[in-house]
PDB file of N, CA and C in Angstrom:
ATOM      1  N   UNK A   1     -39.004 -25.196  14.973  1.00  0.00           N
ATOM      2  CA  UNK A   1     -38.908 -23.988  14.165  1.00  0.00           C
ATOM      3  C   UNK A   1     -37.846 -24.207  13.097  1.00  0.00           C
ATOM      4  N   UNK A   2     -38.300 -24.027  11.774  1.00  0.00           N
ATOM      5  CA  UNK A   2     -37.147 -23.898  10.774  1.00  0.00           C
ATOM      6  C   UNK A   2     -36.671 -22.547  10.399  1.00  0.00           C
ATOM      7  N   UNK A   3     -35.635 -22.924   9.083  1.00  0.00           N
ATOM      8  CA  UNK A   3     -34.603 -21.581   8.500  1.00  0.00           C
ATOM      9  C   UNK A   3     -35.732 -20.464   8.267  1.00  0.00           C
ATOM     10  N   UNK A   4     -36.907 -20.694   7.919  1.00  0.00           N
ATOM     11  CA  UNK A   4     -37.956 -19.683   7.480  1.00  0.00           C
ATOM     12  C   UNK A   4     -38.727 -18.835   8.468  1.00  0.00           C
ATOM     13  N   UNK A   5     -38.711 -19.671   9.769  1.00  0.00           N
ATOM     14  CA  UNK A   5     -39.729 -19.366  10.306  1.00  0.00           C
ATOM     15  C   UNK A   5     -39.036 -17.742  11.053  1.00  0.00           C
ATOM     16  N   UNK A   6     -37.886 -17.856  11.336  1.00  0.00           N
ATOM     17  CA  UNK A   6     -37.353 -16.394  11.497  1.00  0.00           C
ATOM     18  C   UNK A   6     -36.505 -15.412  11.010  1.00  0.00           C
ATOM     19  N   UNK A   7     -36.649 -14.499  11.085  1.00  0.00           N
ATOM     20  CA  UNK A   7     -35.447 -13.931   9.871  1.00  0.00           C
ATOM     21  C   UNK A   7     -34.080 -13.819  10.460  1.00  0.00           C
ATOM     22  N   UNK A   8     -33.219 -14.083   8.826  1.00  0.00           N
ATOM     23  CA  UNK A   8     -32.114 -13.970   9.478  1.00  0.00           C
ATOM     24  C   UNK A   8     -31.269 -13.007  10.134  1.00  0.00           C
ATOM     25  N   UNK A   9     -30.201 -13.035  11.262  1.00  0.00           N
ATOM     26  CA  UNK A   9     -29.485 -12.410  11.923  1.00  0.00           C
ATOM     27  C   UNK A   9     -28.260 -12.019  10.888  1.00  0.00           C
ATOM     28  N   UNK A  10     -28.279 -11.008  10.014  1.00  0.00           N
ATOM     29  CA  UNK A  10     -26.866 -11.548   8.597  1.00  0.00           C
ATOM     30  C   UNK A  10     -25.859 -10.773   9.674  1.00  0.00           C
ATOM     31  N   UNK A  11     -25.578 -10.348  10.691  1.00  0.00           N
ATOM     32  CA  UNK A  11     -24.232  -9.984  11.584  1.00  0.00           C
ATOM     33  C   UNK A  11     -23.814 -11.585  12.389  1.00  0.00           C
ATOM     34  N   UNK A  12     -24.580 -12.156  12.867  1.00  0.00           N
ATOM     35  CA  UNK A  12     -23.919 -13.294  14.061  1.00  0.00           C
ATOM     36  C   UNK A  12     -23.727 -14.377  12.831  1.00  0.00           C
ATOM     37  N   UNK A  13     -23.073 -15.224  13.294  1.00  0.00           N
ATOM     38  CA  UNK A  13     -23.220 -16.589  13.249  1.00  0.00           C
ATOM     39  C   UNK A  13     -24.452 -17.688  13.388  1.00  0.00           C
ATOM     40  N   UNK A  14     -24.610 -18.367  12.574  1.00  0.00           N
ATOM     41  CA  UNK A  14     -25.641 -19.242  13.083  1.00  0.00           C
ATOM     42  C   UNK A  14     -25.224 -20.517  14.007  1.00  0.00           C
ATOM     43  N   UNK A  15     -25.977 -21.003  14.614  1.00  0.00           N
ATOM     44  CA  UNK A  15     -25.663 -22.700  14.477  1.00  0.00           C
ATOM     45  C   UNK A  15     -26.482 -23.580  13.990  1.00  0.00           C
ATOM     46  N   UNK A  16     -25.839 -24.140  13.520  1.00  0.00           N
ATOM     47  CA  UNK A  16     -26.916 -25.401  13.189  1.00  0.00           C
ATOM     48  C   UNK A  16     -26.691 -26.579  13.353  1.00  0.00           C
ATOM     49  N   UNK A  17     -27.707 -27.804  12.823  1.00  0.00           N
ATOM     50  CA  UNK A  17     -27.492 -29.252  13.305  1.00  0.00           C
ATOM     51  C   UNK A  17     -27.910 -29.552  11.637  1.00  0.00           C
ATOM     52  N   UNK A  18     -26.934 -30.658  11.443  1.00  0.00           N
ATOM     53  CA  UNK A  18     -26.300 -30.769   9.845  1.00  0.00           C
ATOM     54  C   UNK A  18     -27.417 -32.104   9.809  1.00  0.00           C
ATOM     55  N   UNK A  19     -28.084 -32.533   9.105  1.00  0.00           N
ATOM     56  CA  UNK A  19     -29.149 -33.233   8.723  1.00  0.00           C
ATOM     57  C   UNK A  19     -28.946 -34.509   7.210  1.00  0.00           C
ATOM     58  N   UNK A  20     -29.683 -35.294   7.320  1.00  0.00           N
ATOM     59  CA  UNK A  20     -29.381 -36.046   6.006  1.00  0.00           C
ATOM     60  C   UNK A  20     -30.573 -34.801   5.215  1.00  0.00           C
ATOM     61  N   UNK A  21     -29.678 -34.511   4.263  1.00  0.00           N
ATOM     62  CA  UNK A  21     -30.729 -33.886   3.393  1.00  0.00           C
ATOM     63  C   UNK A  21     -31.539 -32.155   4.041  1.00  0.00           C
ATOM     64  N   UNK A  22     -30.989 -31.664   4.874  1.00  0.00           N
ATOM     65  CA  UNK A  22     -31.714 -30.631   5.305  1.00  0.00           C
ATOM     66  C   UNK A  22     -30.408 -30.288   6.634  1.00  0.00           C
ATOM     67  N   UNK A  23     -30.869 -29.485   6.717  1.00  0.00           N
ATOM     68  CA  UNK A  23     -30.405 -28.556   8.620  1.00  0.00           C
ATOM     69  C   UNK A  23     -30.972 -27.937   9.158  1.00  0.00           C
ATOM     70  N   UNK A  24     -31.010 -28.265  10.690  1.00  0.00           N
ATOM     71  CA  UNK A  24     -31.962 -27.582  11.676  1.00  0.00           C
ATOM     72  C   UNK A  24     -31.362 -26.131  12.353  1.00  0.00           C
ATOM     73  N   UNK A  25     -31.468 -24.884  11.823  1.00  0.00           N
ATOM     74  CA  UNK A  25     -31.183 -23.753  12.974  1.00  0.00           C
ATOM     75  C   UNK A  25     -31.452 -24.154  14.019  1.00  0.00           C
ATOM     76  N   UNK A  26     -30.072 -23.915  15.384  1.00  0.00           N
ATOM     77  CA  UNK A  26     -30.280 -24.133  16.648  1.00  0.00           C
ATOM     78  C   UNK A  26     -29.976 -22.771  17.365  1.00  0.00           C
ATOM     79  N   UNK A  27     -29.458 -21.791  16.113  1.00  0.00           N
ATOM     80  CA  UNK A  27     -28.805 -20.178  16.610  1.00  0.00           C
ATOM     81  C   UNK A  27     -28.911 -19.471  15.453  1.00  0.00           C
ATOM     82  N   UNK A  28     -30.391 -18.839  15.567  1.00  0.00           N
ATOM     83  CA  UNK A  28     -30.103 -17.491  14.242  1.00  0.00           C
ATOM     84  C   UNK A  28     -29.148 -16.958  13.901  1.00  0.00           C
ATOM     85  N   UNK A  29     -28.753 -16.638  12.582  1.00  0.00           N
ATOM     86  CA  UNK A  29     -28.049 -15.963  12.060  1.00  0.00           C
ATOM     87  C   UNK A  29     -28.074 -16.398  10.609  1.00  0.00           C
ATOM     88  N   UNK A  30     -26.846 -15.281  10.813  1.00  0.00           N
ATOM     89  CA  UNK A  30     -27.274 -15.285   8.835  1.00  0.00           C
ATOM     90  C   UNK A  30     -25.947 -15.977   7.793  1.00  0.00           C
ATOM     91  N   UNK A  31     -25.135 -16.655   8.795  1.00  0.00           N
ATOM     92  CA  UNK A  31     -24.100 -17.734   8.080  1.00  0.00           C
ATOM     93  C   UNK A  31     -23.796 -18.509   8.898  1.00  0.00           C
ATOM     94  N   UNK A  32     -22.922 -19.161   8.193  1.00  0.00           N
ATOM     95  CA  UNK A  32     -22.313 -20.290   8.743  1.00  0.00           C
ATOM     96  C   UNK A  32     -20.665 -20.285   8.566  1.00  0.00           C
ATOM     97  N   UNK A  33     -19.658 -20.673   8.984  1.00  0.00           N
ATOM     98  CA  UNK A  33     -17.989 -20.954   8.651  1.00  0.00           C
ATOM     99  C   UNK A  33     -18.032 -22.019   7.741  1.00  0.00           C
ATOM    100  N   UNK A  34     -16.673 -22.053   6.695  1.00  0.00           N
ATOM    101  CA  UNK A  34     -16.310 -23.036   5.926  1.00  0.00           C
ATOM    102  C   UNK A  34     -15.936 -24.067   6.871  1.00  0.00           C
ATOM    103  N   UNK A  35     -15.938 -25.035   6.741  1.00  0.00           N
ATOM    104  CA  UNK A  35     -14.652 -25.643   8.244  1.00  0.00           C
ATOM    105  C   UNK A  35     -13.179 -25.722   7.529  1.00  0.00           C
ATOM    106  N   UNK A  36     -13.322 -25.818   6.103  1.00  0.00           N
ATOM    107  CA  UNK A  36     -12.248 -26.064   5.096  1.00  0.00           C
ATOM    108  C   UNK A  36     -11.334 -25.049   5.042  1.00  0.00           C
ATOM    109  N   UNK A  37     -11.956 -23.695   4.580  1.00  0.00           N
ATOM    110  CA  UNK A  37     -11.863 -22.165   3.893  1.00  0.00           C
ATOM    111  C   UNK A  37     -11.948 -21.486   5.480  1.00  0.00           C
ATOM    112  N   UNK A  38     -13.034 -21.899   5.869  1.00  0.00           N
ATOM    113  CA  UNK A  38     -12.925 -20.705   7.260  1.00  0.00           C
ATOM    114  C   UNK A  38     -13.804 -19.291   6.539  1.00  0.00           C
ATOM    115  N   UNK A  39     -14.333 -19.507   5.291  1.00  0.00           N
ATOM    116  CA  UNK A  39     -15.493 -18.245   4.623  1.00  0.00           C
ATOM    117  C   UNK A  39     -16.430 -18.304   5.260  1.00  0.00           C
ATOM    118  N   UNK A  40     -17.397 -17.152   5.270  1.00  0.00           N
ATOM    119  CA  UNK A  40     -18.793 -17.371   5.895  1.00  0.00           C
ATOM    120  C   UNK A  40     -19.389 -17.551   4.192  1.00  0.00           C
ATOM    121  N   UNK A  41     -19.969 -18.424   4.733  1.00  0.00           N
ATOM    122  CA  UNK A  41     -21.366 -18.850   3.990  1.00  0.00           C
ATOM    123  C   UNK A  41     -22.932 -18.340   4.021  1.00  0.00           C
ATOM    124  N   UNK A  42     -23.486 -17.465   3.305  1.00  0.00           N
ATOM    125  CA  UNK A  42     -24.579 -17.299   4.018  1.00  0.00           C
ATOM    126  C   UNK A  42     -25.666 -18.316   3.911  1.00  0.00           C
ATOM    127  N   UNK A  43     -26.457 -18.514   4.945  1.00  0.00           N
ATOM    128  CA  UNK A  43     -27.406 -20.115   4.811  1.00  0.00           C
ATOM    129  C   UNK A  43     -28.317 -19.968   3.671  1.00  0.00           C
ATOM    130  N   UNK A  44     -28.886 -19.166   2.690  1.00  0.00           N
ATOM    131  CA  UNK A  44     -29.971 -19.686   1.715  1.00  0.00           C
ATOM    132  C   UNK A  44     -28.637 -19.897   0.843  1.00  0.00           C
ATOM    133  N   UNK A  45     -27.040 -19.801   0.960  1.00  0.00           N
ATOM    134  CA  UNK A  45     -25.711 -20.272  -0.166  1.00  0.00           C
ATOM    135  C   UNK A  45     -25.626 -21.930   0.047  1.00  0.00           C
ATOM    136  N   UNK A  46     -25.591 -22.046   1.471  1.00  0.00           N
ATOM    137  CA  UNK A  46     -25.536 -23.373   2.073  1.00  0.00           C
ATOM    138  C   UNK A  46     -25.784 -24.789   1.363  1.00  0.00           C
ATOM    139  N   UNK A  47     -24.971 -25.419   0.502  1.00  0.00           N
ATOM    140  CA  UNK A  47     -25.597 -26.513  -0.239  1.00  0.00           C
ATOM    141  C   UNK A  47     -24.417 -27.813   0.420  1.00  0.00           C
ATOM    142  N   UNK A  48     -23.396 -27.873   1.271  1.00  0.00           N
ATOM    143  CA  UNK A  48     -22.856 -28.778   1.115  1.00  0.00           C
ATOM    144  C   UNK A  48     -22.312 -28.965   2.711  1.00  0.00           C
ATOM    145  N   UNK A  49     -22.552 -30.074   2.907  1.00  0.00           N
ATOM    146  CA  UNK A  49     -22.612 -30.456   4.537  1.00  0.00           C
ATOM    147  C   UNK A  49     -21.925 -31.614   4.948  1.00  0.00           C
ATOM    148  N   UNK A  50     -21.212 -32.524   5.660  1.00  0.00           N
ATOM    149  CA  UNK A  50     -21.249 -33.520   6.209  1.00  0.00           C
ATOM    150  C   UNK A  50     -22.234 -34.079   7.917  1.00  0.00           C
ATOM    151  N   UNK A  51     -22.976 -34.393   7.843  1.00  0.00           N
ATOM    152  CA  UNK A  51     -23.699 -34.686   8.510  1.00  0.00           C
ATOM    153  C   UNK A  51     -22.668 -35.353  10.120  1.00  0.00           C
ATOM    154  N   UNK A  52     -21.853 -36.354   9.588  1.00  0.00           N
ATOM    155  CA  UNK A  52     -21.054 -37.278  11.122  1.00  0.00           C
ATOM    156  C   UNK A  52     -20.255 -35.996  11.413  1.00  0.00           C
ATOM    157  N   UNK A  53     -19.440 -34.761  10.855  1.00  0.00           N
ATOM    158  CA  UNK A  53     -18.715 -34.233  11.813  1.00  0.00           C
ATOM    159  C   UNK A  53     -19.426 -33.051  12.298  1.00  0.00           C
ATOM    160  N   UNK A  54     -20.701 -32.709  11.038  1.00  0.00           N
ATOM    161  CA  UNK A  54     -21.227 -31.645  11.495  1.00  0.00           C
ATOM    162  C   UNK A  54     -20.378 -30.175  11.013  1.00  0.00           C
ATOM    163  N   UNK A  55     -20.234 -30.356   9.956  1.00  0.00           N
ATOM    164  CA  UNK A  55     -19.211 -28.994   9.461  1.00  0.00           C
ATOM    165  C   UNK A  55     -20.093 -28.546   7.871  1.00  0.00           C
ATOM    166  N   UNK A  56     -20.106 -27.676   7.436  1.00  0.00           N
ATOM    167  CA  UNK A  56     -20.859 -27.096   6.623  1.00  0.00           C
ATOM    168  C   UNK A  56     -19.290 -27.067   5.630  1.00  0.00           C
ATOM    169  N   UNK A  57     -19.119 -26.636   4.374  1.00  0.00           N
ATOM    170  CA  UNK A  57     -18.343 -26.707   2.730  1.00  0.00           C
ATOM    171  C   UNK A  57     -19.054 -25.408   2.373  1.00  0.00           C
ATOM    172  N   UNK A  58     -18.411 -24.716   1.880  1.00  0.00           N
ATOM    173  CA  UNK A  58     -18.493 -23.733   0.431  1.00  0.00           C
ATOM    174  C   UNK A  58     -18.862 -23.872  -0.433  1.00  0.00           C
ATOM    175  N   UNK A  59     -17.877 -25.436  -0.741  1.00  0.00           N
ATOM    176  CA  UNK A  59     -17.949 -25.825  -2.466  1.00  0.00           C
ATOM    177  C   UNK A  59     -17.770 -27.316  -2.423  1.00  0.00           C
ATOM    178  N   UNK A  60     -17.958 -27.955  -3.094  1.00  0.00           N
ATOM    179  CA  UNK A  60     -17.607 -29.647  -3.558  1.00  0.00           C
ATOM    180  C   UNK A  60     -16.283 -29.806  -3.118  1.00  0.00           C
ATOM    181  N   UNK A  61     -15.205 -28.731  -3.511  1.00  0.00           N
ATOM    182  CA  UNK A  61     -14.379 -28.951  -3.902  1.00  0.00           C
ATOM    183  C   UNK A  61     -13.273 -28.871  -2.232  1.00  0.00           C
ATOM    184  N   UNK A  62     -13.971 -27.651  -1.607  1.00  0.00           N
ATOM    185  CA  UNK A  62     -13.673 -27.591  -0.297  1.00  0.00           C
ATOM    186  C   UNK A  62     -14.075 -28.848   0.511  1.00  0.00           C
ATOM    187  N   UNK A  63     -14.921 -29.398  -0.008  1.00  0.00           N
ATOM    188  CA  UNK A  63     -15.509 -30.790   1.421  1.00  0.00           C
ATOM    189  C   UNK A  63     -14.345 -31.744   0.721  1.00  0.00           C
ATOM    190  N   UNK A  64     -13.736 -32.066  -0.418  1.00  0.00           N
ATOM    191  CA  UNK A  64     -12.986 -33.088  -0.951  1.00  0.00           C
ATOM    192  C   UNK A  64     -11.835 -32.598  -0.135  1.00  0.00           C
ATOM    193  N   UNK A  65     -11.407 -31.424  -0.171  1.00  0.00           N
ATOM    194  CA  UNK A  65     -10.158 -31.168   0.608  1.00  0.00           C
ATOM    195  C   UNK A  65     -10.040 -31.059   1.490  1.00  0.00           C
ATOM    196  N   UNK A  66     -11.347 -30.847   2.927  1.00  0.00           N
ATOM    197  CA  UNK A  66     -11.553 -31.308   4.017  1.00  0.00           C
ATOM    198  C   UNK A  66     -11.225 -32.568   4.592  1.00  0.00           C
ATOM    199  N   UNK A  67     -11.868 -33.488   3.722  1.00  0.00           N
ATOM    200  CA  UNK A  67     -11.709 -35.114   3.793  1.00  0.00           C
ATOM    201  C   UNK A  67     -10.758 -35.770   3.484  1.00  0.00           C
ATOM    202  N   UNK A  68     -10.095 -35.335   2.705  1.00  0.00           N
ATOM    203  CA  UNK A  68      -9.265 -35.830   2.725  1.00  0.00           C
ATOM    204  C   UNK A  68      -7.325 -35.604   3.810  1.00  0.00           C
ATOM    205  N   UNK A  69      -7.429 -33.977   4.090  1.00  0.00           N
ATOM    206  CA  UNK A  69      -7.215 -33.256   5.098  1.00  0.00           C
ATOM    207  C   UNK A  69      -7.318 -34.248   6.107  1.00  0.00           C
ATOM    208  N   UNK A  70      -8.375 -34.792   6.923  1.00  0.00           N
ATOM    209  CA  UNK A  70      -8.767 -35.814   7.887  1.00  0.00           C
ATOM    210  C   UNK A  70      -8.631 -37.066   7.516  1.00  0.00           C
ATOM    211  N   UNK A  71      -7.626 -37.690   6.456  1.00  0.00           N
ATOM    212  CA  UNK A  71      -7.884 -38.622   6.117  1.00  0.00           C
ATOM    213  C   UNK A  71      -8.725 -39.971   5.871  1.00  0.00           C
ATOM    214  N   UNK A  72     -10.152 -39.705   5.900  1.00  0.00           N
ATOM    215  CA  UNK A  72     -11.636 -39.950   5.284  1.00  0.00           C
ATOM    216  C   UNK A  72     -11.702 -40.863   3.959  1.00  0.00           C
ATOM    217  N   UNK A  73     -10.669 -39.559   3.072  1.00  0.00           N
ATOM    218  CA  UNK A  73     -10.512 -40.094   1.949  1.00  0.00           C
ATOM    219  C   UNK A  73      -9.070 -39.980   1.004  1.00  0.00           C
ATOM    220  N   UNK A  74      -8.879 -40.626  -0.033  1.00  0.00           N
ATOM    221  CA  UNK A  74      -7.534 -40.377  -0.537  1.00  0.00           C
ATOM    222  C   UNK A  74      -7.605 -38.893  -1.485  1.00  0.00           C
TER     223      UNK A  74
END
């Protein structure tokens, strides 16, 4: 079952499983957390992911400061 096939929950949380190129809902709802920001995101906002830790971004700019945060990157 994908993001379409049910509607969203916009009160809970979702979960999901972070994908090359896509994500699988594993828990309806109608966002997701920054891991960076700690914002909810709502999932059709959802454009920026890391797949190995499994954490969803806001913005470009939040995943650069994530990563580097974890030292990933400089």
């Amino acid at each position: 079952m994908n993001r379409y096939e049910r509607p969203p929950q916009s009160g809970q949380e979702a979960e999901i499983d972070y994908l090359d190129g896509d994500f699988r809902v594993r828990k309806p709802g109608g966002f997701v957390r920054c891991a960076a920001t700690g914002e909810a995101i709502p999932l059709e906002d959802l454009r920026y992911w890391n797949v190995d830790l499994q954490e969803a971004y806001a913005s470009p700019q939040a995943k650069l400061d994530r990563l580097r945060k974890l030292g990933k990157i400089r």
